[in-house]
Protein backbone atom coordinates (compact mmCIF):
# COMPACT_ATOMS: atom_id res chain seq x y z
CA UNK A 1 -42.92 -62.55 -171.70
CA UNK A 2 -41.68 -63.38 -168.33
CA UNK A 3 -43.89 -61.40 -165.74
CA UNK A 4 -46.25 -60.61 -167.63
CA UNK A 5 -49.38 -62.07 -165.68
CA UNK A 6 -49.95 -62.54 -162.06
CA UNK A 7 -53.54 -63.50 -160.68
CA UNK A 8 -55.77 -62.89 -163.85
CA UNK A 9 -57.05 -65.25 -165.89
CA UNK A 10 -56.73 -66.13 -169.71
CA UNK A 11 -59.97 -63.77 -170.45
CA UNK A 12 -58.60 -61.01 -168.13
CA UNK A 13 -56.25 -60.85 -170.73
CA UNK A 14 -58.10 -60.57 -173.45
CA UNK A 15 -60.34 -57.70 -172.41
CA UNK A 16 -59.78 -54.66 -173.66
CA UNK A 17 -58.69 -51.98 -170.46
CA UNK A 18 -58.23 -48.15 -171.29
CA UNK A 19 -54.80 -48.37 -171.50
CA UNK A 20 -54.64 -49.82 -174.70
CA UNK A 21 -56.36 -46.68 -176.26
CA UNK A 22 -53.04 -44.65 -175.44
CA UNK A 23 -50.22 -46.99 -176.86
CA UNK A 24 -49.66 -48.37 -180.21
CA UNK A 25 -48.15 -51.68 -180.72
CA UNK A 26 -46.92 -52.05 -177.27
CA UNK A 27 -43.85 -54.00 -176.86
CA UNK A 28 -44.69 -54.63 -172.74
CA UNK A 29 -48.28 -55.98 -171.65
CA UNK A 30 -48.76 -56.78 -168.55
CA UNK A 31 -51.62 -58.31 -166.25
CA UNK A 32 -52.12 -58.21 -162.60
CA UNK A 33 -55.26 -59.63 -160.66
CA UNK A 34 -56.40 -59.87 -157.12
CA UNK A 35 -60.09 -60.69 -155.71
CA UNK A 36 -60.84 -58.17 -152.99
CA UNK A 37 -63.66 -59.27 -150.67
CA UNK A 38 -65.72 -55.89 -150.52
CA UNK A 39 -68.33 -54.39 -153.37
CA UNK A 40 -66.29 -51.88 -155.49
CA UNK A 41 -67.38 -48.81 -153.88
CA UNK A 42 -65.35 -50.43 -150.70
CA UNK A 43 -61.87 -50.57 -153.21
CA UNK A 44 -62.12 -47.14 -155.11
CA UNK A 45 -61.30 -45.00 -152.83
CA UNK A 46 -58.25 -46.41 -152.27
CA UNK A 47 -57.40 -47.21 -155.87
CA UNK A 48 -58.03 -43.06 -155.28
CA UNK A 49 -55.43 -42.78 -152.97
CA UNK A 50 -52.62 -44.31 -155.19
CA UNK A 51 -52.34 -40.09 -155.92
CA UNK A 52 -51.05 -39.90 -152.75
CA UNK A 53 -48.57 -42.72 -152.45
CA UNK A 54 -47.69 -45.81 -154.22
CA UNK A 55 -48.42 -48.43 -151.90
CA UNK A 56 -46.14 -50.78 -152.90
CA UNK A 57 -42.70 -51.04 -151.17
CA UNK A 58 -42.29 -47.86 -149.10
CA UNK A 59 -39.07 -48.59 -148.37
CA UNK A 60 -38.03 -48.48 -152.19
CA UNK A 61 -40.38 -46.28 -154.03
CA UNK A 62 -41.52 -43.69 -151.13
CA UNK A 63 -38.08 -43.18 -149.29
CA UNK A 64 -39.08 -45.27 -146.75
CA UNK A 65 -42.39 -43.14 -146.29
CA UNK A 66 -45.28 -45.02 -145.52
CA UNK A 67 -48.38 -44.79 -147.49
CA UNK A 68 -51.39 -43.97 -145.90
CA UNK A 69 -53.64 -46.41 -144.01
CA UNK A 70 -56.56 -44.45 -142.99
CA UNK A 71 -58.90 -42.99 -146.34
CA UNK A 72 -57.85 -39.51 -146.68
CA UNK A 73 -61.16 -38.22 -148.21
CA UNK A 74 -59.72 -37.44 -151.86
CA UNK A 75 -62.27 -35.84 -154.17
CA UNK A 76 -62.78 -38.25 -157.19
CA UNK A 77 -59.86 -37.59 -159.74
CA UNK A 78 -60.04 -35.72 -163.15
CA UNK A 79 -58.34 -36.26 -166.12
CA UNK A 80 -54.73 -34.09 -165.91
CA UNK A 81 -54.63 -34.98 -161.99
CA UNK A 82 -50.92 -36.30 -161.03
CA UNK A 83 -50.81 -39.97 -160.86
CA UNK A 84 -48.85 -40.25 -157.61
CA UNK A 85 -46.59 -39.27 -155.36
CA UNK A 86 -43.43 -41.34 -154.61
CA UNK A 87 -40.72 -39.82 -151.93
CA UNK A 88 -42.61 -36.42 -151.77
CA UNK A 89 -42.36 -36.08 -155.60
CA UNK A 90 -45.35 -35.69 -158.03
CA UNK A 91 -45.42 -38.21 -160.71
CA UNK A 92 -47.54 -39.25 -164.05
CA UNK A 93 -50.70 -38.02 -164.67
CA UNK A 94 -54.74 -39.42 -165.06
CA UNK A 95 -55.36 -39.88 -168.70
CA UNK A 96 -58.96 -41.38 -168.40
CA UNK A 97 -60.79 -42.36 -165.24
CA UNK A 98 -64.70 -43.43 -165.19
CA UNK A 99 -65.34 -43.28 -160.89
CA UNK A 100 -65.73 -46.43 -159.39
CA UNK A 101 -64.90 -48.49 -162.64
CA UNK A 102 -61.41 -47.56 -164.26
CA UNK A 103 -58.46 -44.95 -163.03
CA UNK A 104 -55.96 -45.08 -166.18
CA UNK A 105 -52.25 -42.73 -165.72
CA UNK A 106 -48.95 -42.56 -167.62
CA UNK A 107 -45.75 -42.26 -165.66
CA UNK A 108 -42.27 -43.05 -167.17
CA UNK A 109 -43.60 -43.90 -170.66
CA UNK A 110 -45.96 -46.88 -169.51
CA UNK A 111 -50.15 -46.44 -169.22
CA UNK A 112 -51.93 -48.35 -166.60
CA UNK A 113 -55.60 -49.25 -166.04
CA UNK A 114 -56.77 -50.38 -162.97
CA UNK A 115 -59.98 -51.85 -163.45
CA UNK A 116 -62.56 -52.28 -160.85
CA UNK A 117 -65.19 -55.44 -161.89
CA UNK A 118 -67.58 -55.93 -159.45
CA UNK A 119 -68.60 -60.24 -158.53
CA UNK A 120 -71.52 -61.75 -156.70
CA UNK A 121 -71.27 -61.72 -152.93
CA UNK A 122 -69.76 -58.02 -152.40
CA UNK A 123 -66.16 -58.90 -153.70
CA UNK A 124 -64.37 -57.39 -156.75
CA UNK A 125 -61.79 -58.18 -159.03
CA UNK A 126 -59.50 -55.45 -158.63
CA UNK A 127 -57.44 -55.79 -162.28
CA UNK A 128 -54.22 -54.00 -164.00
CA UNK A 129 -52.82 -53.96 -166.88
CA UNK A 130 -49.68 -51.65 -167.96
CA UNK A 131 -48.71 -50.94 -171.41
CA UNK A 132 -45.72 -49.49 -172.82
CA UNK A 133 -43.80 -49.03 -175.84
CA UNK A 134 -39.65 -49.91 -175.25
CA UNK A 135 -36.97 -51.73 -176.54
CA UNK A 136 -37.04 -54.95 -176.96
CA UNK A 137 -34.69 -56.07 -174.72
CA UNK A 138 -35.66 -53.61 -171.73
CA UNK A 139 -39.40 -54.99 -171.55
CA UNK A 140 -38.40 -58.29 -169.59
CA UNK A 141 -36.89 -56.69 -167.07
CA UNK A 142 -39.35 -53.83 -166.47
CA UNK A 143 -42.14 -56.29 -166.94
CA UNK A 144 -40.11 -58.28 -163.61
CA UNK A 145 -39.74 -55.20 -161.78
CA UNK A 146 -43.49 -54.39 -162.34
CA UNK A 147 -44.58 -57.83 -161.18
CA UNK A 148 -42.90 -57.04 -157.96
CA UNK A 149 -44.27 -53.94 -157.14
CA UNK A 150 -47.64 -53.94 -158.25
CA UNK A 151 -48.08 -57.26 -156.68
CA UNK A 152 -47.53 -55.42 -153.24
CA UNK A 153 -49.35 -52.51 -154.65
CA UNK A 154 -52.49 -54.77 -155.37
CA UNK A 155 -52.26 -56.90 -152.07
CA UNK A 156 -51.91 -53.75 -150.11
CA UNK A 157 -54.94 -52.84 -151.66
CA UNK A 158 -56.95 -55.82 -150.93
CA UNK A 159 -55.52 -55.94 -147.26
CA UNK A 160 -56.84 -51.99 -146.68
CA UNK A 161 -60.21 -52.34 -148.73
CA UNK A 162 -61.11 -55.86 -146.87
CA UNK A 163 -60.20 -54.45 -143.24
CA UNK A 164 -62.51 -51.15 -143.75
CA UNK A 165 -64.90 -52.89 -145.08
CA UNK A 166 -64.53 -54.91 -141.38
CA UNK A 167 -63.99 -51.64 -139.86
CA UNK A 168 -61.03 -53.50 -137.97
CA UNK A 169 -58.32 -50.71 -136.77
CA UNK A 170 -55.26 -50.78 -138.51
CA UNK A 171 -51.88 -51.60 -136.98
């Protein structure tokens, strides 16, 4: 399907992820990879923090709000926490989390894992996969719009986890 993968690799795909426990015969799977260059405990807590914004494009999904750049302290979530917040509104919900492996949520029908998996040299593969059951003919285009967005989402990730890790300030 057309945006379906993004930075993972053949295997990535094959592995199960959480997600797939919560949706039968998806008709949209999709894969999105980054390498992060801290351990894991450096990227979870702001995987975490995704219940506070979205981190993708503020401008679109936030109102133009921007998502924290400083670690807010969040305790570690629970199963029945809300996924996010996008322009000051609650969203989704944690179906399954294991702290400072896996954070899996449903919001608008779709289940997503992200997937912490820890490499040599303090660096992590930060992974996602989303799942969903739709129509047939909606799946390309949500699996597009996804691609955008969790792209940024990802890379904003990497950019916050690698620079406090450096303990560089943030602009």
């Amino acid at each position: 399907m057309i945006g379906d993968r993004w930075g993972v690799s053949d295997s990535e795909t094959l592995r199960p992820y959480p997600c797939d426990d919560f949706v039968d015969s998806p008709t949209l799977r999709a894969w999105r990879g980054v390498d992060v260059q801290a351990p894991a405990e450096a990227v979870w807590p702001w995987v975490v923090q995704v219940r506070l914004a979205p981190y993708s494009y503020d401008w679109i999904d936030n109102l133009g709000r921007r998502s924290p750049r400083k670690l807010m302290g969040l305790p570690e979530p629970q199963v029945g926490d809300r996924f996010t917040t996008a322009g000051g509104r609650e969203l989704g919900r944690i179906v399954s989390v294991d702290p400072g492996k896996q954070l899996t949520a449903t919001i608008m029908g779709a289940f997503m894992s992200y997937v912490l998996v820890p490499q040599a040299h303090d660096t992590t593969r930060l992974l996602l996969k989303v799942a969903m059951r739709t129509t047939r003919w909606a799946a390309p285009g949500l699996s597009v719009g996804d691609l955008v967005m969790a792209r940024r989402q990802l890379l904003n990730f990497k950019q916050l986890a690698e620079r406090h890790q450096r303990q560089e300030p943030l602009p």
